[in-house]
Structures are given as structure tokens and as C-alpha cells.
Protein backbone atom coordinates (compact mmCIF):
# COMPACT_ATOMS: atom_id res chain seq x y z
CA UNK A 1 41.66 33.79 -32.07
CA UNK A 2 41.28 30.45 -33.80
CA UNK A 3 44.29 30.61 -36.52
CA UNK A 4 46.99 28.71 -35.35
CA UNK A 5 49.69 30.93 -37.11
CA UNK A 6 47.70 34.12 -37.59
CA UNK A 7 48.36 37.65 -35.71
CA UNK A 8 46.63 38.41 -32.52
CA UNK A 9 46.48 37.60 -28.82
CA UNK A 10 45.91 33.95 -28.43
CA UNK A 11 44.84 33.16 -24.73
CA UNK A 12 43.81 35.22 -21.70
CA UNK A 13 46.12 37.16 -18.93
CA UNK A 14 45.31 36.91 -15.54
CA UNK A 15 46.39 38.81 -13.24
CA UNK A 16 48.96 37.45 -10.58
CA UNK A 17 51.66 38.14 -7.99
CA UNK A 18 55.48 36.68 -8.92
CA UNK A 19 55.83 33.44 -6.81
CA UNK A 20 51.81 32.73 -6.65
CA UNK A 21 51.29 29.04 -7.32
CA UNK A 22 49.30 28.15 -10.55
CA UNK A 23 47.31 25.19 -10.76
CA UNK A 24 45.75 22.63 -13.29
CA UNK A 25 42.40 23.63 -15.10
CA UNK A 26 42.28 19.74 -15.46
CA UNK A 27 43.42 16.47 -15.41
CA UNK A 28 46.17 15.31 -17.93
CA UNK A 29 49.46 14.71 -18.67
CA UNK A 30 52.64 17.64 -18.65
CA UNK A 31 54.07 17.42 -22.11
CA UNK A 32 55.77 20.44 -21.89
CA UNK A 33 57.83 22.24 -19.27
CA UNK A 34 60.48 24.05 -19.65
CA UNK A 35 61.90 27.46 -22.05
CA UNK A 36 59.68 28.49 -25.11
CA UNK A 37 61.13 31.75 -26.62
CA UNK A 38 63.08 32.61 -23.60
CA UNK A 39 59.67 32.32 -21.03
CA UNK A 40 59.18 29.45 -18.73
CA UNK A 41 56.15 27.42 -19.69
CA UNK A 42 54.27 23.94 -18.84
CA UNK A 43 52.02 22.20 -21.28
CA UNK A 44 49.47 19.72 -20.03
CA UNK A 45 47.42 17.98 -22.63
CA UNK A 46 44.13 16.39 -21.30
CA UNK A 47 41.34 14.08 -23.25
CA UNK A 48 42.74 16.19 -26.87
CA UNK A 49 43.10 19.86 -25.16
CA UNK A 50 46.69 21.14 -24.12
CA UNK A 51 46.47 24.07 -21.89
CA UNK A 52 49.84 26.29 -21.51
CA UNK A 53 50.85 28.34 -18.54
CA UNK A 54 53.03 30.96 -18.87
CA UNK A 55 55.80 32.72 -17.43
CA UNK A 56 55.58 29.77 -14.98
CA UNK A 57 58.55 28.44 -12.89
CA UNK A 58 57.62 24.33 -12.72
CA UNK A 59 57.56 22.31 -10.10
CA UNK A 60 56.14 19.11 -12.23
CA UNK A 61 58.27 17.63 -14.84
CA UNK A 62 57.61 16.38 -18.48
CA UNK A 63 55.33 12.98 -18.22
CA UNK A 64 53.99 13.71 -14.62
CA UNK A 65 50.41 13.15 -14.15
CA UNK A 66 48.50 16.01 -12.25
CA UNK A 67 44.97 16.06 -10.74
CA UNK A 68 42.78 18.96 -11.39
CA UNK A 69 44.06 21.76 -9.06
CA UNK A 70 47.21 20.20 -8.92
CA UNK A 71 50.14 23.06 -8.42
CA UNK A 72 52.14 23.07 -11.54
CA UNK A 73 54.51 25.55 -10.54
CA UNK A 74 54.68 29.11 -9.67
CA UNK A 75 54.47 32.60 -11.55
CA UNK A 76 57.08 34.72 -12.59
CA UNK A 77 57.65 37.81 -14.02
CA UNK A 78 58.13 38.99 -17.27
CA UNK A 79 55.68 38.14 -19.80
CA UNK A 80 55.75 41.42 -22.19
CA UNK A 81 51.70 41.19 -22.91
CA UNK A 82 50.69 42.73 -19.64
CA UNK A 83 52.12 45.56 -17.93
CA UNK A 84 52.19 43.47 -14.41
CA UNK A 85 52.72 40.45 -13.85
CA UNK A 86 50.28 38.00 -15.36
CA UNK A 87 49.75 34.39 -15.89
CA UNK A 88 49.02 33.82 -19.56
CA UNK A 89 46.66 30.61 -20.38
CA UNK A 90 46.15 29.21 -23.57
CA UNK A 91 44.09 26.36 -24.95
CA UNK A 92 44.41 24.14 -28.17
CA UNK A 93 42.77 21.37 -29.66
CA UNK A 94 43.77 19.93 -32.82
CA UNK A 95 45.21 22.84 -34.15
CA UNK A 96 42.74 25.40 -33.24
CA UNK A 97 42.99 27.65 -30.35
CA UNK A 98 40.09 27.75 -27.62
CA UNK A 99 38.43 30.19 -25.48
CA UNK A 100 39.90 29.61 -21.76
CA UNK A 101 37.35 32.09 -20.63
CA UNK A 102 35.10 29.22 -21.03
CA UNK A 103 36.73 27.19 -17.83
CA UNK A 104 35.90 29.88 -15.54
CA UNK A 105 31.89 29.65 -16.15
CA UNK A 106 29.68 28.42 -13.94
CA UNK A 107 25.62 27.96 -14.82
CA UNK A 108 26.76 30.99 -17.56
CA UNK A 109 28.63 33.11 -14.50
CA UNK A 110 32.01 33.69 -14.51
CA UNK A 111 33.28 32.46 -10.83
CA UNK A 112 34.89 35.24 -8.80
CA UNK A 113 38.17 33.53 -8.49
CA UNK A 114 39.32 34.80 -11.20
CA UNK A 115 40.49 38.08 -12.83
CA UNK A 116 40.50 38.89 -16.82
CA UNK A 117 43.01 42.09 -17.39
CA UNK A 118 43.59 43.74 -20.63
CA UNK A 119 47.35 42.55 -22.17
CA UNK A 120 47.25 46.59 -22.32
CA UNK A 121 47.45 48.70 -19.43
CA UNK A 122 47.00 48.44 -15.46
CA UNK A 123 45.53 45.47 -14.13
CA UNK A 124 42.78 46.32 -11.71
CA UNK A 125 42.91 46.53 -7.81
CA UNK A 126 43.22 42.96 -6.38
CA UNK A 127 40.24 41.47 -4.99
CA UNK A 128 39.28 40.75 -1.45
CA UNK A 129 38.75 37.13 -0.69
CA UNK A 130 36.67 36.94 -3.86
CA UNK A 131 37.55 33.58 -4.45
CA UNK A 132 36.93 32.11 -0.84
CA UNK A 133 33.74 32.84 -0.10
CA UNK A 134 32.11 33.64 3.38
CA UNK A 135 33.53 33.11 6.28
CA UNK A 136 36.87 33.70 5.63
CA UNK A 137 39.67 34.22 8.58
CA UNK A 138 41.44 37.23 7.07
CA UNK A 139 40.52 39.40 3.78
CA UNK A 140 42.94 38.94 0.93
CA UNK A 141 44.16 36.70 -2.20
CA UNK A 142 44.90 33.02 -2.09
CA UNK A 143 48.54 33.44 -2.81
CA UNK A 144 49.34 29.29 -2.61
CA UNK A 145 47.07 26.53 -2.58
CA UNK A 146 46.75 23.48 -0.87
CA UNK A 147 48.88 20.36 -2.09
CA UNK A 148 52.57 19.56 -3.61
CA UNK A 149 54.79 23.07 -4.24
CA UNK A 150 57.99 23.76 -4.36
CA UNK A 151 58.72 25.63 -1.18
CA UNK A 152 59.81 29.49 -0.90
CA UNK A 153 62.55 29.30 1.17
CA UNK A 154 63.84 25.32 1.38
CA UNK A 155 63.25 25.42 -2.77
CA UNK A 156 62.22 21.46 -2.32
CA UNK A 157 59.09 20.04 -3.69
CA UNK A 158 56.70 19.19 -1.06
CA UNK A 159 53.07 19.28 0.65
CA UNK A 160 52.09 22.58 1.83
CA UNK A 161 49.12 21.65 4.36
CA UNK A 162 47.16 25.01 4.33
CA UNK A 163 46.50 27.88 2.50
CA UNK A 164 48.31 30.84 1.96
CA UNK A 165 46.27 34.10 2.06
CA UNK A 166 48.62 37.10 1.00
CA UNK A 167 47.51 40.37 3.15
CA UNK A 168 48.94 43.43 4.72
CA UNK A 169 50.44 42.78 8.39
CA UNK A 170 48.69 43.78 11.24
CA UNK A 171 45.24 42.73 9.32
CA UNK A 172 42.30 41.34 11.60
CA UNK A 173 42.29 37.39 11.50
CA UNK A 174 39.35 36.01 12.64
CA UNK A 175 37.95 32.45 13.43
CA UNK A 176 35.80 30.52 10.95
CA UNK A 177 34.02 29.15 13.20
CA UNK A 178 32.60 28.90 17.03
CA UNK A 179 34.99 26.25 19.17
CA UNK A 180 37.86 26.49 21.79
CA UNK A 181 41.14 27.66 21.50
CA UNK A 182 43.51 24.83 22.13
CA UNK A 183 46.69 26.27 21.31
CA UNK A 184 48.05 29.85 20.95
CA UNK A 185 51.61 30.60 21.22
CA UNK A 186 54.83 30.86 18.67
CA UNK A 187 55.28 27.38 17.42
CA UNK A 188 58.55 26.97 15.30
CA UNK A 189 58.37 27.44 11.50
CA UNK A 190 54.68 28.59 11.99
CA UNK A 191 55.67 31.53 13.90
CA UNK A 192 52.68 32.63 16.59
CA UNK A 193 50.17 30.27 16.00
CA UNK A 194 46.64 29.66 17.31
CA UNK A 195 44.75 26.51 16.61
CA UNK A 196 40.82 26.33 17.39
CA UNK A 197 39.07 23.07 18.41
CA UNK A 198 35.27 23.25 16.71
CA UNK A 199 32.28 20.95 18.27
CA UNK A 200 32.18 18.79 15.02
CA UNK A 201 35.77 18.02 15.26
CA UNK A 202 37.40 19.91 13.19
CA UNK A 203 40.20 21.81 13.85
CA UNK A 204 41.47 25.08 12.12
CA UNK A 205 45.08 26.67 12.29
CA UNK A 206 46.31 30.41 12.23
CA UNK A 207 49.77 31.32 11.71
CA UNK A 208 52.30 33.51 11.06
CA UNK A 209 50.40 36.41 13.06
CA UNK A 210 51.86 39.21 14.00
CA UNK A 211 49.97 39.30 17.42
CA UNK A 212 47.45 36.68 19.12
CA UNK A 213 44.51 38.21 20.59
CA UNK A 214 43.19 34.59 22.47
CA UNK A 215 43.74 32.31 25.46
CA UNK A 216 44.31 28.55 25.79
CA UNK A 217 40.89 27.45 26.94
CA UNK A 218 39.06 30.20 25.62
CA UNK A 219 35.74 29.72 23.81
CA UNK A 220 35.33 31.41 20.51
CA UNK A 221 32.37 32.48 17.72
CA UNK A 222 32.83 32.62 14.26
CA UNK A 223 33.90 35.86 13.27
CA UNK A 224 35.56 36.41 16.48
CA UNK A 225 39.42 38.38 16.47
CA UNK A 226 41.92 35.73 17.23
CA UNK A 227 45.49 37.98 15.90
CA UNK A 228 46.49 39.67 13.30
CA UNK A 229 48.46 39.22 9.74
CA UNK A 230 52.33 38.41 10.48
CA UNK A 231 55.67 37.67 8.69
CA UNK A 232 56.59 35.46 12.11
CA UNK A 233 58.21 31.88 11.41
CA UNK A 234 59.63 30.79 8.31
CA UNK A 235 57.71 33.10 6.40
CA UNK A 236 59.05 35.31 2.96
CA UNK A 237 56.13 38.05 3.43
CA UNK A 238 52.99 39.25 5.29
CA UNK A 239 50.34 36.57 4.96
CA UNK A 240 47.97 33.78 6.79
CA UNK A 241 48.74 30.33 6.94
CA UNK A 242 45.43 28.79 7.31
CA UNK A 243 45.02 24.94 7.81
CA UNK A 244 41.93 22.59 8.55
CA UNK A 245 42.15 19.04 10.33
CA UNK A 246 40.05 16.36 10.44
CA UNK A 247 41.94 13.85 12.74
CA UNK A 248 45.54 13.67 12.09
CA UNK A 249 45.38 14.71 8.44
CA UNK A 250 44.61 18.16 6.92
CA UNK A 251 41.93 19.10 4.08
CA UNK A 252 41.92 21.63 1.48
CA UNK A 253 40.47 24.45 3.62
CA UNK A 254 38.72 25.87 0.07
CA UNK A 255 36.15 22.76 0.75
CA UNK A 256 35.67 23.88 4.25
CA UNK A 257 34.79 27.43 4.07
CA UNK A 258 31.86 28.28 3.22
């Protein structure tokens, strides 16, 4: 749909869970975010294009600058095109209306990360840890990335140092990777935790779990049970809280996997 004013569906739905963060397709600049015809959206307009997100709670404000992958805010329900929640994306460039299918290309493949539904109907079934790759600790759907969020429970914008991988409790969680476990018991806010110490030295963190399956001391492989999915800690829901270190400071575990 290129006519700015025309009929039709302008934009793609994708499917999505209320509360899952949304991020930047690009760089830019938020021009926009706040009510448009009673739905929460954000505009970000980058080198001519403005992308929209909507229904989408923000956690950036009008004249913020946001990196690519950047959390913008968080979805919500209610957007009357699909018949589940969805995030709707458009894109616009002087007036005409672009194809966002067109971000999610790769080499002429779509990527697996993401999910076109039909504004019409059912969404399909959720995928499993199709947009993580191999070697993932637990099978399930990135439910909030890595960097600034508003937070689920505290409601206050800050860093969220991990991943969030939304699956059913009681779920195998495995390690990424071969190393020694250096720490495995409940650990405040993270509820029971286990962190593994790998020969390169990185570390990775579990939490959350509903049960820990390892030792302090013990040596691991990659692919190795460690727990299981948990709602332990300051948690809202069954899920993983997966982090990477290098040193003192944490990475976006997406660049780690593999």
C-alpha cells in the first residue's frame, strides 16, 4: 500500500505477547510518542524513513536518540487489526508508505526472528527459540531484550543486563557452554540462580529456575541440565533470565550464542 490516504492495510502485524519489549529497526530520532486515535504509538524517523510502532507503551520520549535495537517501549494490547495481540509496524518516506517486510531480509531470506500473521484470524503457534539460534539454554521466545526498559514490577526505566526468554515452568535449562559452576543457590531478586565459569572467561547466568540441578565446583558440557524454568525472585511470570559477562560488565547474550 503506497497511497498515503487510500483504503487498505498499511504496514505489517507481528505477532507478540502484551508487555514484550519492542525495539528500533534503526537508528534515528523519536518524533512521536504518545496517543494516535486512542492507541499508544512511537515514531522514529531515521536518514528520511519514520517507522511507527503500535499499540506500544514507551519508555523513550519525544527527541530521544535510540541505537538500532534500542527498546522503545513495550507492547500492549488492543490493536483491532489482529485478533491477538500484535505489534503493528509501518514505514514512510516522503509521503509514500514502504514495505517493512523488507527489514527482515537477509541475502533474500527472511530471518527467523520474526513472525508475519494475517490482520485476519489466529496468529500461528509461537516459535521455539527461532530467533536465537543454536545453543540456546532453554527453548522459547525472547520476551525482553538486552539494554534500557522500563521495568515490570519497579515501572522505572533502567538496564536490564540479560535476556528474558518466556517459557513454561519446570522447562529443561541447559548450559551454553562447557565450564564450572561457580555459583548455584537463590540469590535475591534473581531467585535460584546458577552462574557457570567457561575456560575463555566468560561467564553465563541462569535465573529464576524453579529447581537447580548443579553443584558449586561442578564441571559442566554444553548442553548439560543445570535447572529448570521458574517464577522465583522478582519475577511477573515463568521465564529465564539469561546473562553473559565478560569481566565485570555484561554483553548482549544474542552476540554470544551461537
Amino acid at each position: 500500500m503506497t497511497d498515503q490516504y487510500g483504503p487498505g492495510h498499511r504496514g505489517i502485524d507481528l505477532a507478540a505477547m502484551p508487555g514484550q519489549a519492542v525495539h528500533a529497526v534503526a537508528a534515528g530520532t523519536v518524533v512521536w510518542a504518545g496517543n494516535v486515535a486512542g492507541r499508544p504509538t512511537i515514531s522514529v524517523e531515521h536518514r528520511g524513513v519514520k517507522s511507527t510502532y503500535e499499540p506500544v507503551r514507551a519508555s523513550v520520549r519525544i527527541g530521544d536518540s535510540v541505537a538500532q535495537g534500542e527498546i522503545l517501549g513495550t507492547v500492549q494490547a488492543g490493536h483491532d487489526s489482529c485478533a491477538q495481540t500484535c505489534l503493528h509496524l509501518g514505514r514512510i518516506e516522503s509521503g509514500t508508505y514502504l514495505d517493512p517486510e523488507a527489514l527482515f531480509l537477509n541475502d533474500g531470506h527472511r530471518r527467523g526472528a520474526f513472525r508475519l500473521i494475517s490482520p485476519l484470524g489466529a496468529p500461528p503457534a509461537p516459535p521455539i527459540a527461532g530467533n536465537l539460534g543454536e545453543g540456546v539454554p532453554v527453548a522459547g521466545l525472547v520476551s525482553s531484550g538486552y539494554g534500557m526498559r522500563i521495568h515490570p514490577i519497579s515501572k522505572v526505566r533502567k538496564f536490564h543486563n540479560g535476556i528474558d526468554i518466556q517459557a513454561p515452568c519446570g522447562r529443561r535449562v541447559v548450559s551454553v557452554g562447557s565450564g564450572s559452576v561457580r555459583i548455584a543457590q537463590m540469590r535475591g531478586g534473581y531467585g535460584q540462580y546458577v552462574e557457570i565459569g567457561h575456560p575463555n572467561g566468560t561467564k553465563t547466568a541462569y535465573a529464576h529456575l524453579s529447581s537447580i540441578n548443579v553443584s558449586v565446583g561442578e564441571s559442566v558440557q554444553r548442553g548439560d541440565r543445570i535447572g529448570s524454568v521458574g517464577n522465583t525472585g522478582a519475577s511477573t511470570g515463568c521465564h529465564l533470565h539469561f546473562i553473559v559477562k565478560k569481566g565485570q560488565r555484561t554483553i548482549d547474550p544474542r552476540r554470544y550464542l551461537h
